[in-house]
N, C-alpha and C. Protein backbone atom coordinates (compact mmCIF):
# COMPACT_ATOMS: atom_id res chain seq x y z
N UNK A 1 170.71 -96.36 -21.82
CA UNK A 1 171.84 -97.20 -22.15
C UNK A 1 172.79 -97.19 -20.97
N UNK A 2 173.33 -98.23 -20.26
CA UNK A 2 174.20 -98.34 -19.50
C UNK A 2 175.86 -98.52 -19.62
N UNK A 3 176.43 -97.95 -19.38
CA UNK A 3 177.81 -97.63 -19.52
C UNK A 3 178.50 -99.52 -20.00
N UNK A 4 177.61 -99.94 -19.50
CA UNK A 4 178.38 -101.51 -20.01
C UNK A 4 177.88 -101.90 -21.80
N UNK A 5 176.96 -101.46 -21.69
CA UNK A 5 175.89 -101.42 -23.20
C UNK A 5 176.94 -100.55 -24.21
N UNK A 6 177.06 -99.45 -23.59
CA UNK A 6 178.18 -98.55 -24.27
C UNK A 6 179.61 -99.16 -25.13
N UNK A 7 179.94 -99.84 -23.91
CA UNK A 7 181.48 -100.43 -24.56
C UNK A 7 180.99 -101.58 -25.29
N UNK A 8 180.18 -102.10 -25.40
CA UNK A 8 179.57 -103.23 -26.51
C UNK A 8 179.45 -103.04 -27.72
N UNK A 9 179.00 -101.57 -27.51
CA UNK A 9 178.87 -100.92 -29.07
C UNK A 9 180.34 -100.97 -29.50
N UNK A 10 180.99 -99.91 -28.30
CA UNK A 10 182.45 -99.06 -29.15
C UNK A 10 182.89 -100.56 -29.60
N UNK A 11 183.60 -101.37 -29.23
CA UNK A 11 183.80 -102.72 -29.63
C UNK A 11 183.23 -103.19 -31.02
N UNK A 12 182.33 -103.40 -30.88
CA UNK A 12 181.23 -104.18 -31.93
C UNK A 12 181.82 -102.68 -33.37
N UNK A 13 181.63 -101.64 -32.99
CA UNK A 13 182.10 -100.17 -34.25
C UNK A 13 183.67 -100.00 -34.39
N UNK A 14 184.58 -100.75 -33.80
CA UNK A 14 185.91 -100.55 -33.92
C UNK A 14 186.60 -101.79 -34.24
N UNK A 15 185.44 -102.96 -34.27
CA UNK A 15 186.19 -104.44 -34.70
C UNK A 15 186.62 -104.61 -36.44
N UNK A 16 187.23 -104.39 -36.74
CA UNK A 16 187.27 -104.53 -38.34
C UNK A 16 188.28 -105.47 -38.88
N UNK A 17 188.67 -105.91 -37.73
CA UNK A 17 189.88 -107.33 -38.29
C UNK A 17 188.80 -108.76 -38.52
N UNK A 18 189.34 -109.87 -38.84
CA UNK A 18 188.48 -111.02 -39.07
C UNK A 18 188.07 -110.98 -40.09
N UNK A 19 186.89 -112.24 -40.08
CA UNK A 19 186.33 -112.61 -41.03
C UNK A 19 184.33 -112.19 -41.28
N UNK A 20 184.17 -111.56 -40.32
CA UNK A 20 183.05 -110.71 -39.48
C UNK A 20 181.69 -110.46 -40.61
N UNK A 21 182.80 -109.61 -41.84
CA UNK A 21 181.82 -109.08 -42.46
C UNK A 21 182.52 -107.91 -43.23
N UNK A 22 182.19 -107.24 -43.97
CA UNK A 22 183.00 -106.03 -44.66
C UNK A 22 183.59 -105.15 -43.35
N UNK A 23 184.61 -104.62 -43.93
CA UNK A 23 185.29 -103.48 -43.27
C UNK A 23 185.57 -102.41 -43.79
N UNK A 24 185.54 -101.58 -43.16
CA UNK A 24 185.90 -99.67 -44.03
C UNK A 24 186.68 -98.95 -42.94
N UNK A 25 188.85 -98.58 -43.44
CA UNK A 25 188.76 -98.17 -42.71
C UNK A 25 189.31 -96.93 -43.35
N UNK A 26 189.88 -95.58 -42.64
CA UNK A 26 190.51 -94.63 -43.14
C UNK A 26 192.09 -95.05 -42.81
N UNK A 27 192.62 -95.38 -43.87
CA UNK A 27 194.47 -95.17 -43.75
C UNK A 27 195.34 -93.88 -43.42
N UNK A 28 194.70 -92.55 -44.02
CA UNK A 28 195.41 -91.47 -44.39
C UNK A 28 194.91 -90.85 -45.05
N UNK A 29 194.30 -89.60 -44.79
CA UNK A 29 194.16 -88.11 -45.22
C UNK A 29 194.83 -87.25 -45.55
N UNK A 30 195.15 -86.37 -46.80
CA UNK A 30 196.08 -85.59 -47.06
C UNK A 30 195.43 -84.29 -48.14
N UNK A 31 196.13 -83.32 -48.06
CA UNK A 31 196.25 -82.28 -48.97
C UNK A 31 196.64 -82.97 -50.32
N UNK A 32 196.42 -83.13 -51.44
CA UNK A 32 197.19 -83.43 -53.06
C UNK A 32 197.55 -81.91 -53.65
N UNK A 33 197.06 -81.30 -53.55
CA UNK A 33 197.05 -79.66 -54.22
C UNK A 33 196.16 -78.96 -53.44
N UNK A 34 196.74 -77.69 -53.85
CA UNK A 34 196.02 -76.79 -53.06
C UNK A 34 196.20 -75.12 -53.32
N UNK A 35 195.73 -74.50 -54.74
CA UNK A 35 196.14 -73.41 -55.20
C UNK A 35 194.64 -72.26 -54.84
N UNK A 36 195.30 -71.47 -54.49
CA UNK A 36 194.41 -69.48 -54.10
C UNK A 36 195.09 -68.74 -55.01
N UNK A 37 193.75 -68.11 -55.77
CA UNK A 37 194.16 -67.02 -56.48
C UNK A 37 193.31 -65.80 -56.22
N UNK A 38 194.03 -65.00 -55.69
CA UNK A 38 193.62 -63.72 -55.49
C UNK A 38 193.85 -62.12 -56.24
N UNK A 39 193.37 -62.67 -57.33
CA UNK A 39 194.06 -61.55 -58.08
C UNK A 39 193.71 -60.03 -58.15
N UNK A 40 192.90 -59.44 -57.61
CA UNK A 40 193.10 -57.92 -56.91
C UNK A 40 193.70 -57.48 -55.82
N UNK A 41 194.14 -58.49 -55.12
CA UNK A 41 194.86 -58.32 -53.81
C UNK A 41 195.75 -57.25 -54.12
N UNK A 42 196.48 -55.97 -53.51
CA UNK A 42 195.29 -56.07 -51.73
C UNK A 42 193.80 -55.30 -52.01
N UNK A 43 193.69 -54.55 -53.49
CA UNK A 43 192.52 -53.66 -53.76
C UNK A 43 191.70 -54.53 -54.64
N UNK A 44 190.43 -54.94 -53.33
CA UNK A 44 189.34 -55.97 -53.83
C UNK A 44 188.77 -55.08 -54.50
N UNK A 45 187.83 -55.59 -55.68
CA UNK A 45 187.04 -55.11 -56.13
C UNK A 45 185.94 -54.46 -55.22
N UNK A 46 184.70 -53.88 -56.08
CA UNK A 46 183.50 -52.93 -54.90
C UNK A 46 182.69 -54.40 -55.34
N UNK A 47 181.84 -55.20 -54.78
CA UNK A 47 180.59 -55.36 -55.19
C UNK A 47 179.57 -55.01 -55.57
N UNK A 48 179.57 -55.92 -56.25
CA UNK A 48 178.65 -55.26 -57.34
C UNK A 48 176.84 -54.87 -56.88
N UNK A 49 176.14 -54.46 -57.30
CA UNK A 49 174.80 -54.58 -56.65
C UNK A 49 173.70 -55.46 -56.25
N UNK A 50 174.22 -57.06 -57.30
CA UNK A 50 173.63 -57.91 -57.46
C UNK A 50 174.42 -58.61 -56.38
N UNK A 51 175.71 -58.77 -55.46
CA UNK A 51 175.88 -59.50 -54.58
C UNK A 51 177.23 -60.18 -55.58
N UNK A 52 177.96 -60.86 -54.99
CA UNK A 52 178.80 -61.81 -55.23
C UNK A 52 178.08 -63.28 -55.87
N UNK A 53 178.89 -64.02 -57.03
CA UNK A 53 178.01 -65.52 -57.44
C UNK A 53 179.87 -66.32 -57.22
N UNK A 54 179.10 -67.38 -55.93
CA UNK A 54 180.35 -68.47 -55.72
C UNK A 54 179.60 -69.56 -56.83
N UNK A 55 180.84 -70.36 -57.70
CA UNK A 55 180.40 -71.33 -58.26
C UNK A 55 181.08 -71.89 -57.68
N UNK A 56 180.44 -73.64 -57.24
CA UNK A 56 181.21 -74.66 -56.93
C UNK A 56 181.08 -76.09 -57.49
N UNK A 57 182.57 -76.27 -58.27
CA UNK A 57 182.41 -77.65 -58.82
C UNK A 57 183.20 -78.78 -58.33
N UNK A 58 182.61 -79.79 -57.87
CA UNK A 58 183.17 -81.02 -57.25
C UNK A 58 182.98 -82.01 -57.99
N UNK A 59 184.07 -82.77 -58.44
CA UNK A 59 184.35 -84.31 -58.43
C UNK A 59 185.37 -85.39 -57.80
N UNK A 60 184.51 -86.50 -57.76
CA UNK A 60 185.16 -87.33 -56.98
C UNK A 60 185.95 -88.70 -57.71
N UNK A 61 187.44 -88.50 -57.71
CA UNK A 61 187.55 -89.77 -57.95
C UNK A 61 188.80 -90.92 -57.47
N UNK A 62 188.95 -91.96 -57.83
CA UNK A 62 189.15 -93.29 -57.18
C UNK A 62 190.41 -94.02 -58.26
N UNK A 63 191.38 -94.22 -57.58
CA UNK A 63 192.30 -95.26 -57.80
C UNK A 63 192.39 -96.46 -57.06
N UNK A 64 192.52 -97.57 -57.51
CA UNK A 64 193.34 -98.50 -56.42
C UNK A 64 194.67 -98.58 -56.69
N UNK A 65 195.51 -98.77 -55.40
CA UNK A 65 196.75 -99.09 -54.75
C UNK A 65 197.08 -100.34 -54.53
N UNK A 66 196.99 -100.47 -53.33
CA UNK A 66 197.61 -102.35 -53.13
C UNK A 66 196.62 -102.93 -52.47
N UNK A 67 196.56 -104.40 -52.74
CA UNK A 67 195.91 -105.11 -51.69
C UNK A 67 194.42 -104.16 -51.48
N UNK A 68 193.68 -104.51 -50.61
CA UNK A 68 192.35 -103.77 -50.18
C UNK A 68 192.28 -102.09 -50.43
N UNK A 69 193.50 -101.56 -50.81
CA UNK A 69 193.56 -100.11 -50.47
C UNK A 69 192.97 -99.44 -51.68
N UNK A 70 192.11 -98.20 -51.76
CA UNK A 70 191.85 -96.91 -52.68
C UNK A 70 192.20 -95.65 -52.23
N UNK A 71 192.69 -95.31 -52.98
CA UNK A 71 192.68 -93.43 -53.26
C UNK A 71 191.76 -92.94 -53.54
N UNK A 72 190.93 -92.36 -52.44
CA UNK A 72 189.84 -91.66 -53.08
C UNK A 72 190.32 -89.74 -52.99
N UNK A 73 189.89 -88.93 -53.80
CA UNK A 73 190.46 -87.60 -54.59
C UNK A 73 189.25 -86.91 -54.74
N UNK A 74 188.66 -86.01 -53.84
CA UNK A 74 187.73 -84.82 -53.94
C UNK A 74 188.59 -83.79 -54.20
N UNK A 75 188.11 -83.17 -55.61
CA UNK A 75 188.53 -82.22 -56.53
C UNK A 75 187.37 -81.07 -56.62
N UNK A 76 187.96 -80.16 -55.86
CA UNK A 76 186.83 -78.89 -55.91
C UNK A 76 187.05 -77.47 -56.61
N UNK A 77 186.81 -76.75 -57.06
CA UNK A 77 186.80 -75.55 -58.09
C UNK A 77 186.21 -74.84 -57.53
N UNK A 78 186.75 -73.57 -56.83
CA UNK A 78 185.23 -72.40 -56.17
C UNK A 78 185.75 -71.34 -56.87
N UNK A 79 184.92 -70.65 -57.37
CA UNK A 79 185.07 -69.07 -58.05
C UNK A 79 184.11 -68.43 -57.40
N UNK A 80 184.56 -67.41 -57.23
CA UNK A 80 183.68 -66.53 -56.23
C UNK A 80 183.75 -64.90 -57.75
N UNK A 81 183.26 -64.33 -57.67
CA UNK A 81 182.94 -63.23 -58.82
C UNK A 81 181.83 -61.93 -58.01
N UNK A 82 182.22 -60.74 -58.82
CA UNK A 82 181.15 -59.99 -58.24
C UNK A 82 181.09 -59.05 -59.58
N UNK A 83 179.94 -59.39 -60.63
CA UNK A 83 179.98 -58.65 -61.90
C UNK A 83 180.87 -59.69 -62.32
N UNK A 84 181.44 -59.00 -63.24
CA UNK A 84 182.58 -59.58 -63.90
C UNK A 84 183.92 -59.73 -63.41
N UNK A 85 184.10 -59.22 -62.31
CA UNK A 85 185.27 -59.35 -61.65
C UNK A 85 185.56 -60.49 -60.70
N UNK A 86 186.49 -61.28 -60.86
CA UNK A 86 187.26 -62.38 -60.27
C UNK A 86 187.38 -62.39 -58.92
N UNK A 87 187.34 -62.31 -57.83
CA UNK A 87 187.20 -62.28 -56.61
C UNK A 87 188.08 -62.80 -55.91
N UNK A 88 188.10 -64.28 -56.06
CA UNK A 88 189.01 -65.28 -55.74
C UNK A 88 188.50 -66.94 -56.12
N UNK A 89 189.70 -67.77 -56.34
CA UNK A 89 189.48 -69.33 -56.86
C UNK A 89 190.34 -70.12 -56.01
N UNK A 90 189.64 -70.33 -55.61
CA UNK A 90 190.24 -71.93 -54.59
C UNK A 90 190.37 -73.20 -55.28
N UNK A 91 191.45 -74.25 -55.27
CA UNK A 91 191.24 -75.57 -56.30
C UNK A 91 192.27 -76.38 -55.16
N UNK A 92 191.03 -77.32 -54.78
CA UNK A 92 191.67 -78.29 -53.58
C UNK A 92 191.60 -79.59 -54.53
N UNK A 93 192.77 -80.42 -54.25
CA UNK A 93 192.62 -81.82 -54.18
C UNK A 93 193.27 -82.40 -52.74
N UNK A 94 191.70 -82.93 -52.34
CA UNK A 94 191.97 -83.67 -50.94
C UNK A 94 191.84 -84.98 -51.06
N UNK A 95 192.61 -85.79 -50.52
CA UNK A 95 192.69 -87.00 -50.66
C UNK A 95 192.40 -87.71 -49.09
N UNK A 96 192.08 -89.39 -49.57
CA UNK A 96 192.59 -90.50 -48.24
C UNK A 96 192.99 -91.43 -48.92
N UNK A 97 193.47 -92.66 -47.82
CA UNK A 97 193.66 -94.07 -48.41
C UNK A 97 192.93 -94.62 -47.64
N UNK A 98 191.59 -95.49 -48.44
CA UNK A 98 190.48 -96.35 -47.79
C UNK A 98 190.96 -97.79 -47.87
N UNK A 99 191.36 -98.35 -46.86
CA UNK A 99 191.13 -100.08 -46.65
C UNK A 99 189.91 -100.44 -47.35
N UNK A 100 189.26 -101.16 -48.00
CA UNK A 100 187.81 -101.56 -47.72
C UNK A 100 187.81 -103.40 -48.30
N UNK A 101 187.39 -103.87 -47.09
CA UNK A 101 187.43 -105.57 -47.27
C UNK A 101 185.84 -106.03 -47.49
N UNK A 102 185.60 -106.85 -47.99
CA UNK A 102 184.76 -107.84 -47.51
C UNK A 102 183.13 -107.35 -48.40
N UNK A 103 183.61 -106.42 -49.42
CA UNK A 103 182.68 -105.80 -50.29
C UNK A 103 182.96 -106.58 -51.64
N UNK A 104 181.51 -106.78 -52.57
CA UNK A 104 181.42 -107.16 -53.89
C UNK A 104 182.02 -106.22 -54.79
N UNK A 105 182.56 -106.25 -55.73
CA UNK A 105 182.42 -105.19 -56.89
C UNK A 105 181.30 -103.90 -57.05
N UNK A 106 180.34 -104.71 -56.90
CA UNK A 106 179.15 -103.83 -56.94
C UNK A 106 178.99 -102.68 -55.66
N UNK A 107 179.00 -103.41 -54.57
CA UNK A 107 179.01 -102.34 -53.66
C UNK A 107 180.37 -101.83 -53.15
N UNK A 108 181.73 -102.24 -53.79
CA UNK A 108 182.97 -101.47 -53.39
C UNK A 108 182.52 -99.69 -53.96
N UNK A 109 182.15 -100.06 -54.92
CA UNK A 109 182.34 -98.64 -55.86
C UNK A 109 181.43 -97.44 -55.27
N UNK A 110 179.92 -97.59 -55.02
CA UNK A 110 179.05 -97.10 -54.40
C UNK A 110 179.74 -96.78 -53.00
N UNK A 111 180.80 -97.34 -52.31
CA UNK A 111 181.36 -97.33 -51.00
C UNK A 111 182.62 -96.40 -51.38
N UNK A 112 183.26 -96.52 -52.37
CA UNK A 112 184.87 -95.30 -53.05
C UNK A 112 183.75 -94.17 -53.08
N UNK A 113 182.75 -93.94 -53.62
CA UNK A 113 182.22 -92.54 -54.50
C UNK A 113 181.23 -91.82 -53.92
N UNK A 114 180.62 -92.63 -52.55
CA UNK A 114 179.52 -92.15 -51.70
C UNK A 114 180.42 -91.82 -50.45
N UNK A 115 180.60 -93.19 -49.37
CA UNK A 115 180.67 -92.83 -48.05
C UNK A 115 182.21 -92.97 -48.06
N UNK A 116 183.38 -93.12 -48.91
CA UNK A 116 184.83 -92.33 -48.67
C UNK A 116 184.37 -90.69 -48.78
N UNK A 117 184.01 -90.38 -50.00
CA UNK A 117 184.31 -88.70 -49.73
C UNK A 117 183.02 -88.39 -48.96
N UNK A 118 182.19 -88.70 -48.47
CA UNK A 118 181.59 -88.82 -47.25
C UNK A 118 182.20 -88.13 -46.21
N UNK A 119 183.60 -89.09 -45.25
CA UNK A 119 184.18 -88.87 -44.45
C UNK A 119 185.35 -87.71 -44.90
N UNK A 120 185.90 -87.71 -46.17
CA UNK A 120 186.89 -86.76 -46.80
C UNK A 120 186.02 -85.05 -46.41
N UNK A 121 185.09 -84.94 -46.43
CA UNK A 121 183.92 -83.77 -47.00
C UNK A 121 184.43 -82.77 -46.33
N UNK A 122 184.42 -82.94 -44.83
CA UNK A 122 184.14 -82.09 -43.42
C UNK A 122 185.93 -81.46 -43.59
N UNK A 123 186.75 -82.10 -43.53
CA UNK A 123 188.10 -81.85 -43.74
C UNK A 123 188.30 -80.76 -44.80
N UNK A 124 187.70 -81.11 -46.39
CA UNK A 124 188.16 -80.23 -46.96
C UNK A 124 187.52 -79.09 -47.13
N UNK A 125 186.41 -78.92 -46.56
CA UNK A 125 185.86 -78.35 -46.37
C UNK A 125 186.15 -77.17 -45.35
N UNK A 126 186.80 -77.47 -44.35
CA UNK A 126 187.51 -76.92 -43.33
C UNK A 126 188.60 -75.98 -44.11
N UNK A 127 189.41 -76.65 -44.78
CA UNK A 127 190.28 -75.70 -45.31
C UNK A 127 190.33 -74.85 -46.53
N UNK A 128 189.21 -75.01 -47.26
CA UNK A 128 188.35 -73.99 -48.15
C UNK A 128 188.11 -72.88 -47.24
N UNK A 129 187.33 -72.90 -45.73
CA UNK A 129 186.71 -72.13 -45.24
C UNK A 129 188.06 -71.38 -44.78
N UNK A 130 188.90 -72.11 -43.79
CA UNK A 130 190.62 -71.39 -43.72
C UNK A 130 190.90 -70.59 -44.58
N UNK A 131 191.28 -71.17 -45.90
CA UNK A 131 191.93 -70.51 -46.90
C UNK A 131 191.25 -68.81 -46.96
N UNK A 132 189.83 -68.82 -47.31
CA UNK A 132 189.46 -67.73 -47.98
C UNK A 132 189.36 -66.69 -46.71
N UNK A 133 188.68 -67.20 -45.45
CA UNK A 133 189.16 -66.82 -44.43
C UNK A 133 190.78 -65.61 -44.40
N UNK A 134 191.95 -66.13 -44.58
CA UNK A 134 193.42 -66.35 -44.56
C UNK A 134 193.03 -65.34 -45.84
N UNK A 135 192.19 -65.21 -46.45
CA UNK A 135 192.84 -64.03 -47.88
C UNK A 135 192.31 -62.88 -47.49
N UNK A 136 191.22 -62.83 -46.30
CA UNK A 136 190.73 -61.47 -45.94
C UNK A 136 189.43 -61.27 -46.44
N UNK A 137 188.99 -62.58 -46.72
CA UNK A 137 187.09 -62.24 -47.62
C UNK A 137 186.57 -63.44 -46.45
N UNK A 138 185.14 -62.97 -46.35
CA UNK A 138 184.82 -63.40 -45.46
C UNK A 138 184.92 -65.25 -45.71
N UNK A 139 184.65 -65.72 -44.20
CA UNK A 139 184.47 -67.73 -44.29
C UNK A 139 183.62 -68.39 -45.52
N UNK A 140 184.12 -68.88 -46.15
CA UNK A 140 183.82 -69.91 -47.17
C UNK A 140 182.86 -71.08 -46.44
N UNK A 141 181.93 -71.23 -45.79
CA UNK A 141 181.19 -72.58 -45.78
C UNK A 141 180.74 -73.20 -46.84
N UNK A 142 181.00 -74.11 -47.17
CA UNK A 142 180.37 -74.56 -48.22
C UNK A 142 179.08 -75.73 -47.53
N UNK A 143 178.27 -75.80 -48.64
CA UNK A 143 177.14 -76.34 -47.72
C UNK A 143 177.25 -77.75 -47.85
N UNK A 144 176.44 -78.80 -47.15
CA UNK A 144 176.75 -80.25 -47.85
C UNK A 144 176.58 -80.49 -48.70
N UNK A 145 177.32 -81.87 -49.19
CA UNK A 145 177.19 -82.55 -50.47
C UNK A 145 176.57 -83.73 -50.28
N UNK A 146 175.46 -83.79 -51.51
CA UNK A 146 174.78 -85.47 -51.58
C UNK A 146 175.85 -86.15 -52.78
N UNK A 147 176.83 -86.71 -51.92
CA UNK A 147 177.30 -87.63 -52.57
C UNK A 147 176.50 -89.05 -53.35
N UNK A 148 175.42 -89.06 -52.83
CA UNK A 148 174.81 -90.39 -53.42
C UNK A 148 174.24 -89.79 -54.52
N UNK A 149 173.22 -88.92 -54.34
CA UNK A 149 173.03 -88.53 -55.91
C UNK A 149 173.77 -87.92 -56.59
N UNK A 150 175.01 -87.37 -56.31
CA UNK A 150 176.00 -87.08 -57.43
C UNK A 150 176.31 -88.12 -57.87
N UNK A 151 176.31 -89.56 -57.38
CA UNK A 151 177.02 -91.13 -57.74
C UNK A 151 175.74 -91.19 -58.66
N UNK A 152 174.17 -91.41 -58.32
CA UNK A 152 173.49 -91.30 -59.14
C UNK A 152 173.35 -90.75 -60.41
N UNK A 153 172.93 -89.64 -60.41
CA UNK A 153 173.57 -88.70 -61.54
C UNK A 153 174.68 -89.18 -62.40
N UNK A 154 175.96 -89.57 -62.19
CA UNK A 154 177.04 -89.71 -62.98
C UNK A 154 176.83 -91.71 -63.24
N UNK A 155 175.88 -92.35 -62.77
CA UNK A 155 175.29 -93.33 -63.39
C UNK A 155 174.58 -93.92 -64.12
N UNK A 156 173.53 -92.61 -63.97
CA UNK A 156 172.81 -92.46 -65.19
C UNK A 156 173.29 -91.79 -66.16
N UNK A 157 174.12 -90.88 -66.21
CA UNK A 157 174.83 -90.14 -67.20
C UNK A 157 175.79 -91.03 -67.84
N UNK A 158 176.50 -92.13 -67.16
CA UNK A 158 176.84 -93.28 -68.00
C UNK A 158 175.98 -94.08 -68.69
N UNK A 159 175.11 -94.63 -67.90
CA UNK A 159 173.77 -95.09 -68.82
C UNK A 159 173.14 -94.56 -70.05
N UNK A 160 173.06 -93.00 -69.89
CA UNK A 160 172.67 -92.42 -71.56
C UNK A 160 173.93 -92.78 -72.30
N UNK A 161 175.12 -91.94 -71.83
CA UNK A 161 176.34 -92.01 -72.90
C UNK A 161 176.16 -93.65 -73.35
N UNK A 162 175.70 -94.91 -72.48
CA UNK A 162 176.52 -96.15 -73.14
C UNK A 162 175.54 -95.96 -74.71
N UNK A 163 174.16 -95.59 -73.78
CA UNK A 163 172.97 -96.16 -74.76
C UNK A 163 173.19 -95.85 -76.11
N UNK A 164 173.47 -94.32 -76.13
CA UNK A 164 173.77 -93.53 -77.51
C UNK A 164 175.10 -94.24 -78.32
N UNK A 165 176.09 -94.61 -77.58
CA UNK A 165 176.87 -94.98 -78.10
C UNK A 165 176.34 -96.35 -78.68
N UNK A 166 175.25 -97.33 -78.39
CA UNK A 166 175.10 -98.27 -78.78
C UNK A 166 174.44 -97.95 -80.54
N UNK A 167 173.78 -96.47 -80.12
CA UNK A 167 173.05 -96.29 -81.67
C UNK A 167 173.73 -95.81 -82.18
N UNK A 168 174.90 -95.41 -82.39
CA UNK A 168 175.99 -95.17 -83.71
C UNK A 168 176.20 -95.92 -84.02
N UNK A 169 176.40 -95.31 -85.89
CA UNK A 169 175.91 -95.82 -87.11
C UNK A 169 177.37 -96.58 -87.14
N UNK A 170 177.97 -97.61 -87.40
CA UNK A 170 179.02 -98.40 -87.56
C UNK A 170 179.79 -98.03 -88.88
């Protein structure tokens, strides 16, 4: 690729004004909440023999604002435990504000619930790993997320709920 080929791209990947074709952009990233609970601090528990169990629960969800704009809201839950003892709980809500033009109904939503917290991921993710880091237990990585089949999943899980609801008795 030649350095002239290069700026053709950056151009052609940074054009998002016009009438072109859909656009996706990021407005603004932010913290919404952000609570640590460390409740043996400063005398952690021993671990236990079986190792520490992190649970992690994520959902994602979506408001609109004005004009083209959404709020998209990755909501995460980590409990970390060793036995029965509490360890520590992290509960992030990370947010952005997504522009997104030039999309159907159909594919706006698949675009809020896949590739917004997509780009949200790496960020909050970062400060999960900070946080627990910052309490004195070792880095929190959390591993990736398939946002598409979590969108899956919670589509078909609408799909049963409608169905069942269609067979109640009136």
């Amino acid at each position: 690729m030649t350095a002239e080929d290069n700026n053709d791209n950056t151009q052609a990947a940074t054009n998002t004004g016009g009438s072109e074709g859909p656009s996706f952009s990021v407005l603004s990233q932010y913290v919404k909440d952000l609570s640590f609970e460390n409740p043996h601090a400063p005398n952690k528990p021993a671990e236990s023999k079986d190792g520490s169990n992190i649970d992690v629960q994520v959902n994602v969800g979506t408001t609109p604002l004005h004009d083209d704009a959404h709020e998209v809201t990755l909501n995460f839950r980590v409990e970390a435990k060793t036995g029965e003892n509490t360890l520590f709980i992290v509960e992030l809500v990370y947010a952005g504000v997504f522009k997104i033009v030039g999309l159907t109904q159909e594919t706006l939503r698949p675009a809020l619930l896949i590739e917004a917290p997509r780009h949200l991921f790496p960020f909050a993710r970062q400060i999960i790993a900070e946080v627990t880091q910052n309490s004195g237990y070792p880095t929190l990585m959390l591993d990736p997320i398939n946002f598409a089949g979590l969108y899956q999943q919670g589509e078909a899980r609408a799909a049963q709920e409608g169905a069942e609801a269609g067979n109640q008795p009136n």
